[in-house]
N, C-alpha and C. Protein backbone atom coordinates (compact mmCIF):
# COMPACT_ATOMS: atom_id res chain seq x y z
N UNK A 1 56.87 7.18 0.54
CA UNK A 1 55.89 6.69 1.50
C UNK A 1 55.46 5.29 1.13
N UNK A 2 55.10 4.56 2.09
CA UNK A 2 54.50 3.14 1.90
C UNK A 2 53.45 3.53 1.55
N UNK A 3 52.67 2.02 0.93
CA UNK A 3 51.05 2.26 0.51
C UNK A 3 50.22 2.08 1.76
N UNK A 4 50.53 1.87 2.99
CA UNK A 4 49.91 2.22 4.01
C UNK A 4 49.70 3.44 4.63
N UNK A 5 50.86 3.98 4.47
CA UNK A 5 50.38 5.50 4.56
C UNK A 5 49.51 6.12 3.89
N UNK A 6 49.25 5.89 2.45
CA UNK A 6 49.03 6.75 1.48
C UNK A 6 47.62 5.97 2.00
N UNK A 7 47.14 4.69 2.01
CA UNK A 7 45.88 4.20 2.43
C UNK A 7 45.39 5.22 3.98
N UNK A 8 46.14 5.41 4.63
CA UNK A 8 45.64 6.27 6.30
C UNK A 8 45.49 7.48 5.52
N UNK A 9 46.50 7.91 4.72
CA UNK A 9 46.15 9.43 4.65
C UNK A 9 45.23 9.66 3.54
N UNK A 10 45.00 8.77 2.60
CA UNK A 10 43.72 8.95 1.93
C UNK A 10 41.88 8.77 2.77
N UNK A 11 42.41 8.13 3.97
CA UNK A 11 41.19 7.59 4.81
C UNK A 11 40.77 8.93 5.13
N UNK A 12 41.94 9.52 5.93
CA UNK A 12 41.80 10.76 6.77
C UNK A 12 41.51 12.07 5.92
N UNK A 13 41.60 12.14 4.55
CA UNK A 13 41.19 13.09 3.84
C UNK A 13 39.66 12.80 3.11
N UNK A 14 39.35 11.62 3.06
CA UNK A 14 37.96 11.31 3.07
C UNK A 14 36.60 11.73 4.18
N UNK A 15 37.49 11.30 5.08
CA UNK A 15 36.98 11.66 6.50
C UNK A 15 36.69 12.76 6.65
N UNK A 16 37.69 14.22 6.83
CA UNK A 16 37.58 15.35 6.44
C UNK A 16 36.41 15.48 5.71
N UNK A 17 36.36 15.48 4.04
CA UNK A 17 35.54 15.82 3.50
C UNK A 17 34.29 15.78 3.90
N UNK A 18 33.99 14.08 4.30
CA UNK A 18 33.08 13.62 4.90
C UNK A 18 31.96 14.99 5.75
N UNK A 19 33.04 15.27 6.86
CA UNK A 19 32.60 15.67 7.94
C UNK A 19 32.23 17.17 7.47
N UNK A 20 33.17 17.65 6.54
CA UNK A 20 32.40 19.36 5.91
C UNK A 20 31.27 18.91 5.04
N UNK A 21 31.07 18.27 4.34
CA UNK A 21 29.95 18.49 3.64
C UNK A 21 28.41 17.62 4.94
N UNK A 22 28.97 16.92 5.71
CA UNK A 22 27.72 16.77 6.75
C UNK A 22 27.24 18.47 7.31
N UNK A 23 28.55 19.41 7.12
CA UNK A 23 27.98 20.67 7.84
C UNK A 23 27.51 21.78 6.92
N UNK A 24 27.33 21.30 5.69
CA UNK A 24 26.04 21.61 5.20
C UNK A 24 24.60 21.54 4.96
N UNK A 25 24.63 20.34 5.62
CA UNK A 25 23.00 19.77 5.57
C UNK A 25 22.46 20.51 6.40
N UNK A 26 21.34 21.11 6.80
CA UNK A 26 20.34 21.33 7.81
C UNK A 26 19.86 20.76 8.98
N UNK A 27 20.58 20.65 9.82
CA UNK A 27 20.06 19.92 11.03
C UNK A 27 18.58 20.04 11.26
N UNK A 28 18.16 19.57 11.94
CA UNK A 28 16.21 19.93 12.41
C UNK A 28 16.64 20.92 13.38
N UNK A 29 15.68 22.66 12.67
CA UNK A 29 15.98 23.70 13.78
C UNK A 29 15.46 23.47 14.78
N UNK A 30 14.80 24.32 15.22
CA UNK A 30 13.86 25.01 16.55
C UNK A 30 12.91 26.07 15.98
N UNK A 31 11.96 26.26 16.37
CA UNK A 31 10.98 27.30 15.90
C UNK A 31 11.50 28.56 16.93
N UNK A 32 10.72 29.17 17.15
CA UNK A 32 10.79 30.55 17.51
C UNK A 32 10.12 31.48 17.30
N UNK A 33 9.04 31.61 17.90
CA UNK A 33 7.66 32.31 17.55
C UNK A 33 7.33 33.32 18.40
N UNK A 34 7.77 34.48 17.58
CA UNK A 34 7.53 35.59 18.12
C UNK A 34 6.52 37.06 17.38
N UNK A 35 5.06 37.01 17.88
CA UNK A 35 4.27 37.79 17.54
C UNK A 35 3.25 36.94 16.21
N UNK A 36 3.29 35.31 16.58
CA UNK A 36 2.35 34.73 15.46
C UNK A 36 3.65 33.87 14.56
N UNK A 37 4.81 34.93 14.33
CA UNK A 37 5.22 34.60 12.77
C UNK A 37 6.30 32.78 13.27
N UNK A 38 6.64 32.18 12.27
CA UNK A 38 7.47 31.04 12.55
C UNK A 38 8.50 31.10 11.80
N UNK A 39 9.44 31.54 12.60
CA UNK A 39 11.39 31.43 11.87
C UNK A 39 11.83 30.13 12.20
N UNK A 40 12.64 29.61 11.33
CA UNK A 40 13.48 28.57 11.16
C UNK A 40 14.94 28.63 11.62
N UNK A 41 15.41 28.67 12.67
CA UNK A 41 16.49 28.91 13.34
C UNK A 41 17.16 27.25 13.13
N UNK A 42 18.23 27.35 12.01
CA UNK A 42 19.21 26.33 11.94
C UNK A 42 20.19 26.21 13.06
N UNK A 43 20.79 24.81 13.87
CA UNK A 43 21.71 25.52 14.80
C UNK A 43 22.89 25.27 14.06
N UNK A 44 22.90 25.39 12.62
CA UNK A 44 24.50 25.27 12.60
C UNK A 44 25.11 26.79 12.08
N UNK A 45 23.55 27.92 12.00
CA UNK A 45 23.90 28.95 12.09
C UNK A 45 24.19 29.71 12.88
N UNK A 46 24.83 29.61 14.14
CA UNK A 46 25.36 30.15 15.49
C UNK A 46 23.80 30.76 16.04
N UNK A 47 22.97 30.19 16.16
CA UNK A 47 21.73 31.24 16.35
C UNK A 47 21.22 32.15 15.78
N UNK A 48 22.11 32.69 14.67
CA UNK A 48 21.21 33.24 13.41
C UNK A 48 20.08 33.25 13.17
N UNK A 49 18.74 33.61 13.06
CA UNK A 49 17.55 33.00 12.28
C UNK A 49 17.47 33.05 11.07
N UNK A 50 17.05 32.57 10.61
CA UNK A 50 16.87 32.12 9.19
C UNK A 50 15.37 32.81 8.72
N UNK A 51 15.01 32.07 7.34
CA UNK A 51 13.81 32.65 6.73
C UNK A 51 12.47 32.67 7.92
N UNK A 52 11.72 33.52 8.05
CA UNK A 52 10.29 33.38 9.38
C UNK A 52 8.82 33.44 7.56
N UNK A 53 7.69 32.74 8.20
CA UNK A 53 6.77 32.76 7.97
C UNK A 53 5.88 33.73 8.92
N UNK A 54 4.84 34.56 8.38
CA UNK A 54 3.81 35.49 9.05
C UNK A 54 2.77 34.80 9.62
N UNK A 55 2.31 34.61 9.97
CA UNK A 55 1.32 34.60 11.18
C UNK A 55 0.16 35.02 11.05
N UNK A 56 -1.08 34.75 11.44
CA UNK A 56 -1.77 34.13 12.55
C UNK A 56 -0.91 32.23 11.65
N UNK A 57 -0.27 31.52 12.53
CA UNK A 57 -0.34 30.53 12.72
C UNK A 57 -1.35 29.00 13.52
N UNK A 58 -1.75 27.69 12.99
CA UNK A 58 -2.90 27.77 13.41
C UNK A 58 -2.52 26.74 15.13
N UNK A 59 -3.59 26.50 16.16
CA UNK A 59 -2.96 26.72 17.47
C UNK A 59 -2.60 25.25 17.33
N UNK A 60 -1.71 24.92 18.41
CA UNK A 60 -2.10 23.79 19.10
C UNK A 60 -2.66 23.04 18.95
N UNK A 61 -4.09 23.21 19.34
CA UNK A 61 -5.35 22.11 19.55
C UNK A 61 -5.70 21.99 18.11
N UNK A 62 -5.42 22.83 17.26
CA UNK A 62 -5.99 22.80 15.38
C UNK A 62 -4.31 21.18 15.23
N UNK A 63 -3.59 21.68 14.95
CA UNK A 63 -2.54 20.98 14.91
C UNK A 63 -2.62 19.51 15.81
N UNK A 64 -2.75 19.09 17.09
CA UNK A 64 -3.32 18.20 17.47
C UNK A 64 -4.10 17.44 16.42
N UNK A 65 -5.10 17.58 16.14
CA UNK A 65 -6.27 17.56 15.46
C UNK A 65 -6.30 17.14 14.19
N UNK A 66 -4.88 18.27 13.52
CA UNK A 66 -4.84 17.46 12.20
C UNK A 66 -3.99 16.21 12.06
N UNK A 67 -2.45 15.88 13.48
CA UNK A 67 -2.07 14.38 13.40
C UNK A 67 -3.28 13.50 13.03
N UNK A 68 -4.19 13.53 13.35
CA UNK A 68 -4.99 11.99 13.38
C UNK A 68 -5.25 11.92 12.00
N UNK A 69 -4.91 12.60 11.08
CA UNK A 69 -5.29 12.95 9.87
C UNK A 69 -6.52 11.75 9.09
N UNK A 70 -7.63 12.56 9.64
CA UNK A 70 -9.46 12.22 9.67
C UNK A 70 -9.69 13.10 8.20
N UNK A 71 -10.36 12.15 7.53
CA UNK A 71 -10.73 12.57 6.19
C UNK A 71 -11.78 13.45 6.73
N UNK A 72 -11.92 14.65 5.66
CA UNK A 72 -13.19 15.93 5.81
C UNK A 72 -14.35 14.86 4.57
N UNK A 73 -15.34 14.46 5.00
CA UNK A 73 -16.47 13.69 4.26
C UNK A 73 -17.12 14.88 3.40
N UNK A 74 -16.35 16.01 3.23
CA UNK A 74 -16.90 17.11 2.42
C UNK A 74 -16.26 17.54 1.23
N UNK A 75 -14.63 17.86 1.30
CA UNK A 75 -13.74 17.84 0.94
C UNK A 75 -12.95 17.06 0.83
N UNK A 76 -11.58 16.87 -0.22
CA UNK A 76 -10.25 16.24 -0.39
C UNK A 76 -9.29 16.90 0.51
N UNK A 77 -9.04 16.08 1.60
CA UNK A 77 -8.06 16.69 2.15
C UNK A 77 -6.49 16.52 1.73
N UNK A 78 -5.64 17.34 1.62
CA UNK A 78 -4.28 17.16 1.66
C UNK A 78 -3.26 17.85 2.37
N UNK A 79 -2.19 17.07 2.51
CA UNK A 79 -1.60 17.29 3.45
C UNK A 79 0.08 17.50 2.42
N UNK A 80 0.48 18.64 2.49
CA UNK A 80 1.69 18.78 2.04
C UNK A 80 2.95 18.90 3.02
N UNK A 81 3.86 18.16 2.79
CA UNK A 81 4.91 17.73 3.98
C UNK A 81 6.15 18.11 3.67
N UNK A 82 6.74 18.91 4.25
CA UNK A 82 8.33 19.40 3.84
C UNK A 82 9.21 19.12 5.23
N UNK A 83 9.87 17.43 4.82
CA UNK A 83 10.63 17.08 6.75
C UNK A 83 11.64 16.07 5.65
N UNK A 84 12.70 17.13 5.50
CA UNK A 84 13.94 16.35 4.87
C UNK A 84 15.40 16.74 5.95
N UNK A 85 16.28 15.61 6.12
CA UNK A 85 17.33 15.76 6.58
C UNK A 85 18.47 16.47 5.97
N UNK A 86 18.69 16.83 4.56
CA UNK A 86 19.08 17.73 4.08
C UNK A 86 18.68 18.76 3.59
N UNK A 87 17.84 19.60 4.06
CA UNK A 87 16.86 20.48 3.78
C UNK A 87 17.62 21.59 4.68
N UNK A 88 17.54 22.72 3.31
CA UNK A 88 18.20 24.23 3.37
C UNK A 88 17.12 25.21 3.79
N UNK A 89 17.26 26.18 4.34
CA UNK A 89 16.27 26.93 5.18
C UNK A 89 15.69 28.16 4.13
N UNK A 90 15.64 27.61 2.74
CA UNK A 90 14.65 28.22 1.79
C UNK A 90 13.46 28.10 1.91
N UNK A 91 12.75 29.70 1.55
CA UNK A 91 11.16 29.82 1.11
C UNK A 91 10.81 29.04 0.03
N UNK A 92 9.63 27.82 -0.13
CA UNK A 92 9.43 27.10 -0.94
C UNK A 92 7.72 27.33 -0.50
N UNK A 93 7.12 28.50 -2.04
CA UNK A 93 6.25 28.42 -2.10
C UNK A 93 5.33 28.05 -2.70
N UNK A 94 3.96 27.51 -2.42
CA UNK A 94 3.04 26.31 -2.77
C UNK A 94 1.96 27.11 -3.09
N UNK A 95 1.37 26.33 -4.10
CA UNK A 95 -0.10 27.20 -5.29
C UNK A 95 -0.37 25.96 -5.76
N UNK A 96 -2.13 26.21 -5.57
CA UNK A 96 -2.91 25.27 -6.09
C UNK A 96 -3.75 25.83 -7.13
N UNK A 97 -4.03 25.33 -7.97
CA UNK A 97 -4.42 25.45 -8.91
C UNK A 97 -4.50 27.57 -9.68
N UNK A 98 -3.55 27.84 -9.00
CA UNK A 98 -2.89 28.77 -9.89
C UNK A 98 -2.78 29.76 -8.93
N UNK A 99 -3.52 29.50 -7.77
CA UNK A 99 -3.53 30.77 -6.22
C UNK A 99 -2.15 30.11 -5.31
N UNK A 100 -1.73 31.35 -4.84
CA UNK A 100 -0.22 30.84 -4.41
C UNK A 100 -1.08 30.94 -2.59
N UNK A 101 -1.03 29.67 -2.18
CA UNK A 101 -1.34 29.46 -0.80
C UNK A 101 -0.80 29.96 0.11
N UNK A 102 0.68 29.24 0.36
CA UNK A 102 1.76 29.55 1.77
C UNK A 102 2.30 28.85 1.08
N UNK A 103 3.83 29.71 1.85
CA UNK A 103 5.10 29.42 1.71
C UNK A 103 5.41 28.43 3.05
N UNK A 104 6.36 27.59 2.48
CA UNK A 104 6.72 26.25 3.44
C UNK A 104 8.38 26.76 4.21
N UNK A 105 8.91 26.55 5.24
CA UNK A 105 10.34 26.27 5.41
C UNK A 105 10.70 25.04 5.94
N UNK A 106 11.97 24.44 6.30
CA UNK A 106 11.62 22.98 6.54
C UNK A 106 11.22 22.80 8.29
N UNK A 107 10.82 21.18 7.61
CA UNK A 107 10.07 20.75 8.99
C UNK A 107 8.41 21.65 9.33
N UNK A 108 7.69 22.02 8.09
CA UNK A 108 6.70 22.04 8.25
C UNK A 108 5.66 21.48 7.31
N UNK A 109 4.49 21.49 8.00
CA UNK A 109 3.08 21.35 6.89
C UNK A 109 2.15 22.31 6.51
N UNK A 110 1.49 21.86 5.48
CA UNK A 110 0.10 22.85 5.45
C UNK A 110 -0.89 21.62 5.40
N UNK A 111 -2.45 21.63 5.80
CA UNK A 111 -3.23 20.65 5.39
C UNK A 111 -4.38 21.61 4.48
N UNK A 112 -4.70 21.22 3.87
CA UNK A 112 -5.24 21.89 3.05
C UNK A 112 -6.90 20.91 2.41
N UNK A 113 -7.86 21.57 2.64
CA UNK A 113 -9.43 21.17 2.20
C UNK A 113 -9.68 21.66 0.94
N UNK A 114 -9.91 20.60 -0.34
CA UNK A 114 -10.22 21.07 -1.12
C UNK A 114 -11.37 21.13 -2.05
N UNK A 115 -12.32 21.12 -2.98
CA UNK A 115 -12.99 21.11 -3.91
C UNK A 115 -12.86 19.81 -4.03
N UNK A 116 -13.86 18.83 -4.44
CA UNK A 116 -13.10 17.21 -4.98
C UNK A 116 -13.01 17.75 -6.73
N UNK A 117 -12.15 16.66 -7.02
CA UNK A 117 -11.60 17.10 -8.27
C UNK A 117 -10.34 16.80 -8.41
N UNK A 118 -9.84 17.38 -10.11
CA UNK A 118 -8.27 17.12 -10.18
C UNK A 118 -8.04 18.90 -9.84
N UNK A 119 -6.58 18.71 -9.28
CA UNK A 119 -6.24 20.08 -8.53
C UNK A 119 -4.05 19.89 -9.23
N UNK A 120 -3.80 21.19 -9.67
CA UNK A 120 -2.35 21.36 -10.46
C UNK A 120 -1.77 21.81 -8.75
N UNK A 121 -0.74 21.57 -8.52
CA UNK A 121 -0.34 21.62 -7.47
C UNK A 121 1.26 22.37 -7.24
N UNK A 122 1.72 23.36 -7.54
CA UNK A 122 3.29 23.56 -7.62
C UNK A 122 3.88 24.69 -6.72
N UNK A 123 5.01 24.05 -6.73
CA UNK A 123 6.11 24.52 -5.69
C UNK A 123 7.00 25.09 -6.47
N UNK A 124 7.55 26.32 -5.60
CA UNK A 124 8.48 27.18 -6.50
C UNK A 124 9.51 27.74 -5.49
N UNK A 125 10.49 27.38 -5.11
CA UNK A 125 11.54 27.96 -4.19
C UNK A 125 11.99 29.21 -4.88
N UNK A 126 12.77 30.11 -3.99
CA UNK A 126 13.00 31.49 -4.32
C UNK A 126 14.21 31.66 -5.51
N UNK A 127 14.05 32.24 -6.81
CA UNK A 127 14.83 31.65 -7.52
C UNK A 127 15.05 30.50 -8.14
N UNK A 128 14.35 29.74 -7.94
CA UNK A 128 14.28 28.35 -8.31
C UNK A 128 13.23 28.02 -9.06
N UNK A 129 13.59 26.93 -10.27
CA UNK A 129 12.80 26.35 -10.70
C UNK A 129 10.61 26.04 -10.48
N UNK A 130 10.16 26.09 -11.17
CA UNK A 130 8.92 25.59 -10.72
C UNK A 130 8.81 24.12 -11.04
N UNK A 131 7.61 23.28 -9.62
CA UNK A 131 7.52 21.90 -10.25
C UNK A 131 6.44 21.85 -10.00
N UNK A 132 5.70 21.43 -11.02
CA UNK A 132 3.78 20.83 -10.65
C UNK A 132 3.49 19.46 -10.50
N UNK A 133 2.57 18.90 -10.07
CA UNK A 133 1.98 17.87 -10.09
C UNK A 133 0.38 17.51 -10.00
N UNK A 134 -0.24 17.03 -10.60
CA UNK A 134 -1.74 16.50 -10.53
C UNK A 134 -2.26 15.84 -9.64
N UNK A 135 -3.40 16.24 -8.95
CA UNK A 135 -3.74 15.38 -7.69
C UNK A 135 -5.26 15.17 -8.22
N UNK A 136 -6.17 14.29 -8.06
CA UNK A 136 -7.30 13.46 -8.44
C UNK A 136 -7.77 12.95 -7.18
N UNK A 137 -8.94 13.69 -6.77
CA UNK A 137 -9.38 13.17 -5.69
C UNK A 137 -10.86 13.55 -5.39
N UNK A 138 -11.95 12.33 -4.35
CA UNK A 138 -13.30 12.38 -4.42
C UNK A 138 -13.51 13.37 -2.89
N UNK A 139 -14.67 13.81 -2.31
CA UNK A 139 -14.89 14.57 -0.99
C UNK A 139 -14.63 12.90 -0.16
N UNK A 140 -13.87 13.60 0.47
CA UNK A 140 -13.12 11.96 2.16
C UNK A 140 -12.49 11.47 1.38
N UNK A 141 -11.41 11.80 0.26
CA UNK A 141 -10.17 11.13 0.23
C UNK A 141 -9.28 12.07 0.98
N UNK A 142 -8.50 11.62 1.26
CA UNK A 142 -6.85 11.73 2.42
C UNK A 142 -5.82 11.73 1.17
N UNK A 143 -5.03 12.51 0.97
CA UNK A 143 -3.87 12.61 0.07
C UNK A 143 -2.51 13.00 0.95
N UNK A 144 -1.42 12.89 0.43
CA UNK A 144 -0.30 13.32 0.64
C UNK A 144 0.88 13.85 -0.60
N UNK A 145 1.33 14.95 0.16
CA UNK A 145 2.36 15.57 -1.22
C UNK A 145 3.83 16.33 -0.20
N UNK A 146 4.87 14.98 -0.75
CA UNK A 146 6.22 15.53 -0.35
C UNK A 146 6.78 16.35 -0.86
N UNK A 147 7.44 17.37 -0.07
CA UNK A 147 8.36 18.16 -0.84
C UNK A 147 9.74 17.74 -0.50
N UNK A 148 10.57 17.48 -1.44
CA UNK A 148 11.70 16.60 -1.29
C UNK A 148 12.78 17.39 -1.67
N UNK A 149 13.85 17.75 -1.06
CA UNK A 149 14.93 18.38 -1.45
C UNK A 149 15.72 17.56 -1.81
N UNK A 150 16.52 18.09 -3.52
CA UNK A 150 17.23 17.62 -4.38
C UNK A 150 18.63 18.51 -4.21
N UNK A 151 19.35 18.01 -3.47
CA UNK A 151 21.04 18.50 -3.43
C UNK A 151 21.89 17.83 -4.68
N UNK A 152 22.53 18.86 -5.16
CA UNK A 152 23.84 18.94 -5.71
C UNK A 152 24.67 19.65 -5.24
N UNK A 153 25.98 19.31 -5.83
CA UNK A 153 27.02 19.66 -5.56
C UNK A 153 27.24 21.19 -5.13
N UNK A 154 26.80 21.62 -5.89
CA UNK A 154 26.41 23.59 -5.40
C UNK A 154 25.67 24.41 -5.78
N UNK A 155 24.71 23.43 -5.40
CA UNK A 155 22.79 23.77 -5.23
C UNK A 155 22.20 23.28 -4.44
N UNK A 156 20.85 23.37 -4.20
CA UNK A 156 19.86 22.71 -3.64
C UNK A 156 18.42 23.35 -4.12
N UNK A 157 17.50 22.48 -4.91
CA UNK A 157 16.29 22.16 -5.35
C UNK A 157 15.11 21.78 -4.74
N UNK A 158 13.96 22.23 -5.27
CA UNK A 158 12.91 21.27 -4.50
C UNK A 158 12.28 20.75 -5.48
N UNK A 159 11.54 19.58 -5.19
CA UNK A 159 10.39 18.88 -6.26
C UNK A 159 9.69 18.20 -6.01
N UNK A 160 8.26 18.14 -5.94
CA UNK A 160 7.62 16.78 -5.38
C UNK A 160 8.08 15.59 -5.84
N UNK A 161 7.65 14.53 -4.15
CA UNK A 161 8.26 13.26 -4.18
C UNK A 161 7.29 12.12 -3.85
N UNK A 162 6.80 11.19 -4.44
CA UNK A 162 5.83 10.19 -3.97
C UNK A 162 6.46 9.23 -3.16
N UNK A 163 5.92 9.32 -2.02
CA UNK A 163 6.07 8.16 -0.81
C UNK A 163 4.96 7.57 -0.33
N UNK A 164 5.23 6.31 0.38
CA UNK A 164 3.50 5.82 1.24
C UNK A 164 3.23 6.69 2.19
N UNK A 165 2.10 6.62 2.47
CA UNK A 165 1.26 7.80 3.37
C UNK A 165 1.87 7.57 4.48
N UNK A 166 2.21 6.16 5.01
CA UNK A 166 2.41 5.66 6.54
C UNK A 166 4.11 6.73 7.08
N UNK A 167 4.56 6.65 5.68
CA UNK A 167 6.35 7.82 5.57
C UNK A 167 5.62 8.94 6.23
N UNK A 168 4.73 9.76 5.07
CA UNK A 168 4.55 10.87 5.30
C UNK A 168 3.65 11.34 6.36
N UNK A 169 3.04 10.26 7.16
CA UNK A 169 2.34 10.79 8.24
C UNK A 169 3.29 10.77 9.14
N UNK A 170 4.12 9.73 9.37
CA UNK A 170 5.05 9.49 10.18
C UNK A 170 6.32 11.24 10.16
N UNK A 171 6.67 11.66 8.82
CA UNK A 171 7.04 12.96 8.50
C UNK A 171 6.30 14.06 9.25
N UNK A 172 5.09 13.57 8.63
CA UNK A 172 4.23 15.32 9.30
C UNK A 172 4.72 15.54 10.95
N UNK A 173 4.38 14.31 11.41
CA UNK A 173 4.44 14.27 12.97
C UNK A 173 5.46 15.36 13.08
N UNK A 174 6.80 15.00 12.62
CA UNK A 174 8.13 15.92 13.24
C UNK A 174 8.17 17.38 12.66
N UNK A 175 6.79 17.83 12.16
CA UNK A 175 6.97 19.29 12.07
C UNK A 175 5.79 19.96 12.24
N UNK A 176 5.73 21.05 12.07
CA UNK A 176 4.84 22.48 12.34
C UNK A 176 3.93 22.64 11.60
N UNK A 177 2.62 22.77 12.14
CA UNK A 177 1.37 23.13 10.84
C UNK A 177 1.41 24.27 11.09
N UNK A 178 2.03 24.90 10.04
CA UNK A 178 1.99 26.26 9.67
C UNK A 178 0.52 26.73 9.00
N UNK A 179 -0.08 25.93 8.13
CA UNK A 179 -1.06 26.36 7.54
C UNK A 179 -2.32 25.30 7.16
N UNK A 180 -3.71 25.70 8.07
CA UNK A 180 -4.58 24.55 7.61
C UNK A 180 -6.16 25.56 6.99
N UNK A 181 -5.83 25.11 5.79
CA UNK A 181 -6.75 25.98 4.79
C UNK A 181 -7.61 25.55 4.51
N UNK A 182 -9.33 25.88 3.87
CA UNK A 182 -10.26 25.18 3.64
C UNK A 182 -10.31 25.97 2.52
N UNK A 183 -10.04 25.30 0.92
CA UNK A 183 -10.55 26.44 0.18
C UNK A 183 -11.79 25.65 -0.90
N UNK A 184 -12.78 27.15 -0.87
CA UNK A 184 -13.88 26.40 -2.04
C UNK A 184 -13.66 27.10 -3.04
N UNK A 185 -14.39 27.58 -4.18
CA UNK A 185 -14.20 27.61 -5.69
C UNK A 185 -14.16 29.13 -5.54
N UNK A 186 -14.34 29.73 -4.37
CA UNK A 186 -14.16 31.84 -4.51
C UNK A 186 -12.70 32.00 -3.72
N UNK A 187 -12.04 31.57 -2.92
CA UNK A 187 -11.24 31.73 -1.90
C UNK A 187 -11.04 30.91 -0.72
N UNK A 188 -9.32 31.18 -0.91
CA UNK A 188 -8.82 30.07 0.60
C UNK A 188 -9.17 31.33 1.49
N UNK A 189 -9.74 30.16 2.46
CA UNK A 189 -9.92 31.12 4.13
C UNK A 189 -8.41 30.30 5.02
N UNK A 190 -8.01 30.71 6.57
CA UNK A 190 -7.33 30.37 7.28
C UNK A 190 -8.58 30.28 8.14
């Protein structure tokens, strides 16, 4: 063979590859809410559903409400954001300071009211690793906390990720408030 061939047919086996490992990533599903709960329907799973979260979910007009993301002059608000383009349709569940809150799937949020203070913050996918992080904050600060999926070769991870707020508000927008919590020093309420 010439080295032009071997250049086309190395293109075209790149290409290939290319195009299978794009059909592992997670496209952005569709929700599907039936009886409160929120499933994550990937479409590159023929319509399959995927992992669902339980319910009471909070409405509409709560969700509305929290885009403008308006500091609580009482509380630290935060806003935890899981909106990655390679993001696998794993339970990735979130605990603050040692109470396990809600579980995330992708393309959603929780906003969460807290105590001012420093607050341990960690995420633990199913089987997976745990990762914490420290958050430091006064009553009417506004925070943000990415959850960022870490792909390898034949895995996929989660771990918090620091970005500017303007990313992660811009993030929240394209997903689901699954969960907006107010918690004080006895218990999170919904």
């Amino acid at each position: 063979m010439k080295a032009s061939h071997w250049h086309r047919l190395a293109l075209l086996t790149l290409l290939a590859t290319l195009c299978g490992l794009a059909g592992c990533a997670a496209l952005p599903g569709r929700e599907v809410q039936a009886g409160g709960a929120y499933c994550f329907l990937n479409p590159l799973a023929h319509g399959h559903h995927g992992p669902c979260l339980d319910g009471p979910l909070p409405d509409a007009d709560t969700a509305q409400q929290a885009w403008h993301f308006a500091p609580d002059p009482q509380a630290l608000t935060v806003y935890v954001v899981r909106q990655n383009w390679s993001d696998g349709p794993h339970r990735v569940a979130v605990s603050v300071d040692g109470r396990t809150l809600a579980d995330t799937l992708p393309s959603t949020t929780l906003r969460l009211r807290l105590p001012p203070g420093v607050h341990v913050f960690r995420l633990q996918a199913e089987g997976g690793h745990a990762h914490t992080v420290s958050l430091d904050g006064q009553a009417g600060d506004l925070r943000f906390l990415h959850i960022a999926t870490v792909t390898g070769l034949w895995h996929t991870g989660y771990d918090w990720e620091v970005e500017p707020d303007a990313v992660l508000q811009a993030r929240a927008r394209r997903t689901r408030l699954v969960a907006d919590l107010r918690l004080n020093s006895a218990a999170a309420t919904k």
